[in-house]
C-alpha atoms as a PDB file:
ATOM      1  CA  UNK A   1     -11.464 -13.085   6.607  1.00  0.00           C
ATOM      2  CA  UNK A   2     -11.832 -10.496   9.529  1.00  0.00           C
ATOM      3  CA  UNK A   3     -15.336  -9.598   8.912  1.00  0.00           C
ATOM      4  CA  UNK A   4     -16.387 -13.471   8.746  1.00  0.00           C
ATOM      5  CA  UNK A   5     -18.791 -13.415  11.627  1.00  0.00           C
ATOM      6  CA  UNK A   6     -21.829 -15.886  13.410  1.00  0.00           C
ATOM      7  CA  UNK A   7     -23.760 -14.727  10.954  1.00  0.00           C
ATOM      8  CA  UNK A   8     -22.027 -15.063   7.820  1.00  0.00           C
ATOM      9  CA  UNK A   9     -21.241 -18.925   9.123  1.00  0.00           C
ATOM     10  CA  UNK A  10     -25.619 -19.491   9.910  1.00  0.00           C
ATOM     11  CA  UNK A  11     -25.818 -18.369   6.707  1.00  0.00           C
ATOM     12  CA  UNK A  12     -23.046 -20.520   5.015  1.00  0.00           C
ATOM     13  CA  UNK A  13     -24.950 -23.435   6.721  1.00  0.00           C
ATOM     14  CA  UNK A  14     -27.929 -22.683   5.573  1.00  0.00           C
ATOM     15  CA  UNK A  15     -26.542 -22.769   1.772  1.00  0.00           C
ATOM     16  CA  UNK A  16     -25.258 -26.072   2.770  1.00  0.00           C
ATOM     17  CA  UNK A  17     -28.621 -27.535   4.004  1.00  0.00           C
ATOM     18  CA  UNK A  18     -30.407 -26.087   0.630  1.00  0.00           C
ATOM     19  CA  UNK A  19     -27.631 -28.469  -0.928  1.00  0.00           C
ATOM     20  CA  UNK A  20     -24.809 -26.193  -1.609  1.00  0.00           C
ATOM     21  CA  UNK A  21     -21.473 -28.465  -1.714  1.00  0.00           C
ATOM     22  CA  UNK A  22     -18.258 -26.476  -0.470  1.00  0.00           C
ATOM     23  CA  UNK A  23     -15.882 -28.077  -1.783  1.00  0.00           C
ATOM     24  CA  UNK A  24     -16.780 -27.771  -5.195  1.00  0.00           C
ATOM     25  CA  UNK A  25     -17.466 -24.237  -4.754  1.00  0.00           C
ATOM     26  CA  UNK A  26     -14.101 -23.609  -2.599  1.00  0.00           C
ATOM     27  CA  UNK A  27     -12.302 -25.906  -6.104  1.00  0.00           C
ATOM     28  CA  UNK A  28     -13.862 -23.943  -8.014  1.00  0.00           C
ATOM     29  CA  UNK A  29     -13.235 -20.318  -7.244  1.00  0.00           C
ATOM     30  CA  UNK A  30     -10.334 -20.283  -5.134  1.00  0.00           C
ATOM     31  CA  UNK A  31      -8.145 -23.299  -6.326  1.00  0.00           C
ATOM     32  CA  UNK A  32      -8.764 -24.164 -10.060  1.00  0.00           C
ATOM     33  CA  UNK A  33      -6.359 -22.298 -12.309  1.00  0.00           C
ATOM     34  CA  UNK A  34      -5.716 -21.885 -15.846  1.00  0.00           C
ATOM     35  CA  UNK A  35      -1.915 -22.728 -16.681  1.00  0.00           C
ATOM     36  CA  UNK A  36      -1.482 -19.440 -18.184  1.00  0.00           C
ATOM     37  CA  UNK A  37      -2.752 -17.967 -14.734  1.00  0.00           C
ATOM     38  CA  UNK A  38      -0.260 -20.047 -13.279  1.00  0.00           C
ATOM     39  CA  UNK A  39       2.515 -18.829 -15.609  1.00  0.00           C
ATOM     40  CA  UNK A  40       1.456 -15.648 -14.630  1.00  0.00           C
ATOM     41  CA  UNK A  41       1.372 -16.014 -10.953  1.00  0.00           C
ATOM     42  CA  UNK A  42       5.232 -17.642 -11.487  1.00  0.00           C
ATOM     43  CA  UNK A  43       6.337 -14.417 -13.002  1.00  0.00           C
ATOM     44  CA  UNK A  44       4.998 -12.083 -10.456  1.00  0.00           C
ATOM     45  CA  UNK A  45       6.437 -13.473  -7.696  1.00  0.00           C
ATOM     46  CA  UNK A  46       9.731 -13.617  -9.079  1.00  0.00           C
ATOM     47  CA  UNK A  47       8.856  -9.814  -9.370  1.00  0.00           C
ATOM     48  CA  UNK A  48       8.114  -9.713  -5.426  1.00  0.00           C
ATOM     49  CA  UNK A  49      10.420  -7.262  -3.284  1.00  0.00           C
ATOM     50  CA  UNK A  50      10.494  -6.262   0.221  1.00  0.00           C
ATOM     51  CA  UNK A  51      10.452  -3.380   1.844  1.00  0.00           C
ATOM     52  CA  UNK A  52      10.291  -1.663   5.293  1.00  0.00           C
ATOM     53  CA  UNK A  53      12.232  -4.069   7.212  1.00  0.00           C
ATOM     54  CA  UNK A  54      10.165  -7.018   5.627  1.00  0.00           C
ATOM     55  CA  UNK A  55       7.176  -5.870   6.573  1.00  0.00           C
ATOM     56  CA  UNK A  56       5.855  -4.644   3.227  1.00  0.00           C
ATOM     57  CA  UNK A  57       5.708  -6.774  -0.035  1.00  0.00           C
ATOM     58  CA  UNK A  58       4.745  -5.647  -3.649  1.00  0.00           C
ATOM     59  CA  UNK A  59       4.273  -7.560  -6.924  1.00  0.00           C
ATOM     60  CA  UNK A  60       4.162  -6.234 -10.562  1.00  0.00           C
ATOM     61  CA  UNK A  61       2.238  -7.632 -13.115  1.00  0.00           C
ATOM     62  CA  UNK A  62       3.347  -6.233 -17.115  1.00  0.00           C
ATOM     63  CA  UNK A  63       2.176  -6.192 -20.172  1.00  0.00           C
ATOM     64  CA  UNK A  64       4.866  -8.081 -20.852  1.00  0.00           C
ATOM     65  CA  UNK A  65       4.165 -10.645 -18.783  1.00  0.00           C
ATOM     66  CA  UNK A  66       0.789 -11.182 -19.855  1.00  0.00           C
ATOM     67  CA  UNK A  67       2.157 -11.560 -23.691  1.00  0.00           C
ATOM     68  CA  UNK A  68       4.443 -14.269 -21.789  1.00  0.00           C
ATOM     69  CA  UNK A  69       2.292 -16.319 -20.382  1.00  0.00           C
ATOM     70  CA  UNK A  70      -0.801 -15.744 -22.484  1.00  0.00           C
ATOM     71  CA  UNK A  71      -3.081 -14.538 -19.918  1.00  0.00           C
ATOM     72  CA  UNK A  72      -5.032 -11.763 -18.891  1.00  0.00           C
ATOM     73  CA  UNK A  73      -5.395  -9.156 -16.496  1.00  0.00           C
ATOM     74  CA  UNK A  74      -8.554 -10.970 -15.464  1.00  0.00           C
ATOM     75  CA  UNK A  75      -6.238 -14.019 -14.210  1.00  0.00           C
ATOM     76  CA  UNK A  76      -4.675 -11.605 -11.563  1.00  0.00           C
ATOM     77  CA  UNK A  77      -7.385 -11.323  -8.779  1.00  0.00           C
ATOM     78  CA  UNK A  78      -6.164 -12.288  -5.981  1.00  0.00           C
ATOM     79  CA  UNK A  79      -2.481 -12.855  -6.680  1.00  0.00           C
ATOM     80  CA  UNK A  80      -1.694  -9.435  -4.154  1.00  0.00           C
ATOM     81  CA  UNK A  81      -2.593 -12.027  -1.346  1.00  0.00           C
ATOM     82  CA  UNK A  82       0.528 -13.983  -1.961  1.00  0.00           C
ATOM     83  CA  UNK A  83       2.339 -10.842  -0.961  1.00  0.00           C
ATOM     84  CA  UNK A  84       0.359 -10.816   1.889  1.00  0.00           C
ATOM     85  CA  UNK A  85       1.129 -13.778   2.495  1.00  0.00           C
ATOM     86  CA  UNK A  86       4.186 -13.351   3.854  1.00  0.00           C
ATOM     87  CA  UNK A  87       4.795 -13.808   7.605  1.00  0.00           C
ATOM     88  CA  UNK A  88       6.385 -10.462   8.640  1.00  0.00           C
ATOM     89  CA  UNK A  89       4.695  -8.617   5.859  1.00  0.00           C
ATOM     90  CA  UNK A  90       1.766  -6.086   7.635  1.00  0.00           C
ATOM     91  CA  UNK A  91       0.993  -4.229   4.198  1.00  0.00           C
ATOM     92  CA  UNK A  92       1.063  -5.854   0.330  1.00  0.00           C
ATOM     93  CA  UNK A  93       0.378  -4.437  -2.763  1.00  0.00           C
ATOM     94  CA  UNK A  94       0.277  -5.504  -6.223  1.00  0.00           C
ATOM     95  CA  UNK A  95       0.989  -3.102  -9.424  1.00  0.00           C
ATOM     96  CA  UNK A  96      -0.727  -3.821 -12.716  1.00  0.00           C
ATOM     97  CA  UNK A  97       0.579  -2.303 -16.004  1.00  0.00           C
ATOM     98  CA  UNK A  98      -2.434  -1.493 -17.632  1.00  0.00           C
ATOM     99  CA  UNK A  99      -1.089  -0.172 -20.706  1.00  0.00           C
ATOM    100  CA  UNK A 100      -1.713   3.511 -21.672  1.00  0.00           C
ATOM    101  CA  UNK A 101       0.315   4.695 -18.831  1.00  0.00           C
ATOM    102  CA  UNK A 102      -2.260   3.775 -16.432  1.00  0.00           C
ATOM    103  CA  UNK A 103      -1.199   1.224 -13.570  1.00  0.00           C
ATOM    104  CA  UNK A 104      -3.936  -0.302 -10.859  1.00  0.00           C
ATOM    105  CA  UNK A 105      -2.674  -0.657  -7.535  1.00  0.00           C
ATOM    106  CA  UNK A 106      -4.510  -3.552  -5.334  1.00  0.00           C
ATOM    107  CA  UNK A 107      -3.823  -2.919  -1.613  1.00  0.00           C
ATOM    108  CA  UNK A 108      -3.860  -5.572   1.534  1.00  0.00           C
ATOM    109  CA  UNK A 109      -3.062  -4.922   5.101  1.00  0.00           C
ATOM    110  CA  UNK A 110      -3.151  -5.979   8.456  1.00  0.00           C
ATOM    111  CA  UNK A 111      -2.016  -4.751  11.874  1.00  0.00           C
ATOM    112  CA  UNK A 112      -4.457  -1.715  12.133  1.00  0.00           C
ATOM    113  CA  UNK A 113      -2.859   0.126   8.467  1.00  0.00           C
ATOM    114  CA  UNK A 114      -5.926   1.612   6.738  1.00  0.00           C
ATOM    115  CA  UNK A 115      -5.083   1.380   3.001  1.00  0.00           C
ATOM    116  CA  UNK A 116      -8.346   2.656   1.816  1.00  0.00           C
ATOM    117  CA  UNK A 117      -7.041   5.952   3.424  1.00  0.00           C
ATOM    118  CA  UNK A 118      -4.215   5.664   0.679  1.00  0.00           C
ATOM    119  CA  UNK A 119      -6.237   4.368  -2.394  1.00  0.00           C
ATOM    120  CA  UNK A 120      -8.781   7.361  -1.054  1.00  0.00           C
ATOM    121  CA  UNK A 121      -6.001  10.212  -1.639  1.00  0.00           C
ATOM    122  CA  UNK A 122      -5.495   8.999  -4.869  1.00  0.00           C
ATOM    123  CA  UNK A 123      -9.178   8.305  -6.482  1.00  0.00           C
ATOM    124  CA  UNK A 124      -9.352   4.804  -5.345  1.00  0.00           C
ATOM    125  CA  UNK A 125     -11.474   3.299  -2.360  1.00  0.00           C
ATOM    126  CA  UNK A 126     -12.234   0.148  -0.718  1.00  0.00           C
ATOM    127  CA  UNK A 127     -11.559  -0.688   2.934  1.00  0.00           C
ATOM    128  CA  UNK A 128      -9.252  -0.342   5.929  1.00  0.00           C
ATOM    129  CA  UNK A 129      -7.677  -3.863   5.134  1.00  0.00           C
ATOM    130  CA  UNK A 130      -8.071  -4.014   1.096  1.00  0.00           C
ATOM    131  CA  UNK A 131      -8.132  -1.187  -1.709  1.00  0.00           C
ATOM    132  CA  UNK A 132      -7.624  -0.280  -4.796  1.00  0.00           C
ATOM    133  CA  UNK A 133      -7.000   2.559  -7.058  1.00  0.00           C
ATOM    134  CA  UNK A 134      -5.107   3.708 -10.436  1.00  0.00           C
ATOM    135  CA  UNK A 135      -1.994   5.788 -11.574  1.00  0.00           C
ATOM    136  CA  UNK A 136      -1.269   7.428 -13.989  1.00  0.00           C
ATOM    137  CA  UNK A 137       1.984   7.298 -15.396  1.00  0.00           C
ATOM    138  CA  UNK A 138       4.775   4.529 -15.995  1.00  0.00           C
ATOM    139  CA  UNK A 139       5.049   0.972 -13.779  1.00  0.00           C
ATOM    140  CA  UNK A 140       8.679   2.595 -12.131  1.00  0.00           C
ATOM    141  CA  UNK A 141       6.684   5.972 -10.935  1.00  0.00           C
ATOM    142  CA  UNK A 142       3.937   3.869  -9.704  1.00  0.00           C
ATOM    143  CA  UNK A 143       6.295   1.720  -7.926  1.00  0.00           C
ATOM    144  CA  UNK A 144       8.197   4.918  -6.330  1.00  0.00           C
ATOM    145  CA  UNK A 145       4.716   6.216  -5.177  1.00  0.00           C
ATOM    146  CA  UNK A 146       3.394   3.283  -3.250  1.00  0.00           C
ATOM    147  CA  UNK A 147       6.411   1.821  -1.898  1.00  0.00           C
ATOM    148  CA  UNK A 148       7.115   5.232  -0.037  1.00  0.00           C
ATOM    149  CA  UNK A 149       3.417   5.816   0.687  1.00  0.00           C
ATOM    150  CA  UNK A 150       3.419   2.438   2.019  1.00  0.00           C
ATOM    151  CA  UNK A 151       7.000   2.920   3.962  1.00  0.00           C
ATOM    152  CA  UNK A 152       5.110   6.520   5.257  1.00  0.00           C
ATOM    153  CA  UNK A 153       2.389   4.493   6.700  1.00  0.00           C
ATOM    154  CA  UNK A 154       4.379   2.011   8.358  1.00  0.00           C
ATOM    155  CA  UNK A 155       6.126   4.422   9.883  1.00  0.00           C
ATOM    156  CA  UNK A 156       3.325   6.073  10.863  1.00  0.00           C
ATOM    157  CA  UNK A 157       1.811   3.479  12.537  1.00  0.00           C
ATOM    158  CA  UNK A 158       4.820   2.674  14.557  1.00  0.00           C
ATOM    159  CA  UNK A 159       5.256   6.434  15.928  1.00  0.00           C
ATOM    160  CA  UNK A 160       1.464   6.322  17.112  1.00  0.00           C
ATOM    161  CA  UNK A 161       2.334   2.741  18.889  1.00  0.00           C
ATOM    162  CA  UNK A 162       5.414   4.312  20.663  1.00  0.00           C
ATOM    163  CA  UNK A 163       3.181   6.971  21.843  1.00  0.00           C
END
């Protein structure tokens, strides 16, 4: 990540000399899966659009979808960063039906966008490069609010680079 630093590696080492082993940590929490996560993760990025010339990606997660694959909203963490994955893309987000017309919004970015400003305006928090926060309302309002807050920022930060 950006913030990984010298001292986050010493320290990293130091787990390793105490007789931590990395790769069945790194297996463990970043590439074991449930199927039903994977079912999941199938169906949201068939639900991936662009925006913005390419450079912004979002993902939806329903309850549908959960029903689908038999998962839960638990198995989503970290499925924004295939949006973010993207080459072009410079800002992601993922939308999460929570039922109750309530949606959570995760946020990634990159290229000097500050998305905690955004989650910040509505409730949320979290950092310049990844935030959260929720809406209230229905999935398609949710969508119509970030994609043009997100299309506002990009913009945004291409006016202050021409200037």
């Amino acid at each position: 990540f950006q913030n990984t630093n010298a001292e986050a590696l010493r320290t990293a080492a130091r787990f390793v000399e105490l007789g931590a082993r990395p790769y069945e940590l790194a297996h463990e929490f970043l590439y074991a899966k449930k199927f039903s996560t994977l079912k999941l993760l199938a169906k949201a990025l068939e639900s991936l659009t662009v925006h913005g010339g390419g450079r912004i990606a979002v993902m939806e997660i329903t309850q549908s979808m959960l029903a689908h694959a038999g998962g839960l909203m638990s198995d989503t963490e970290g499925f924004v960063d295939y949006a973010a994955s993207r080459d072009d893309v410079e800002l992601a987000a993922l939308l999460r039906e929570l039922g109750g017309q309530e949606v959570r919004v995760s946020l990634r970015s990159r290229n000097n966008h500050d998305v905690a400003s955004l989650a910040e305006r509505y409730g949320g928090g979290g950092h310049r490069n990844a935030a959260g926060l929720t809406l209230h309302g229905d999935l398609a309002s949710a969508r119509a609010i970030i994609i043009g807050a997100l299309e506002e920022m990009l913009a945004a930060n291409t006016r202050s680079k021409r200037s």
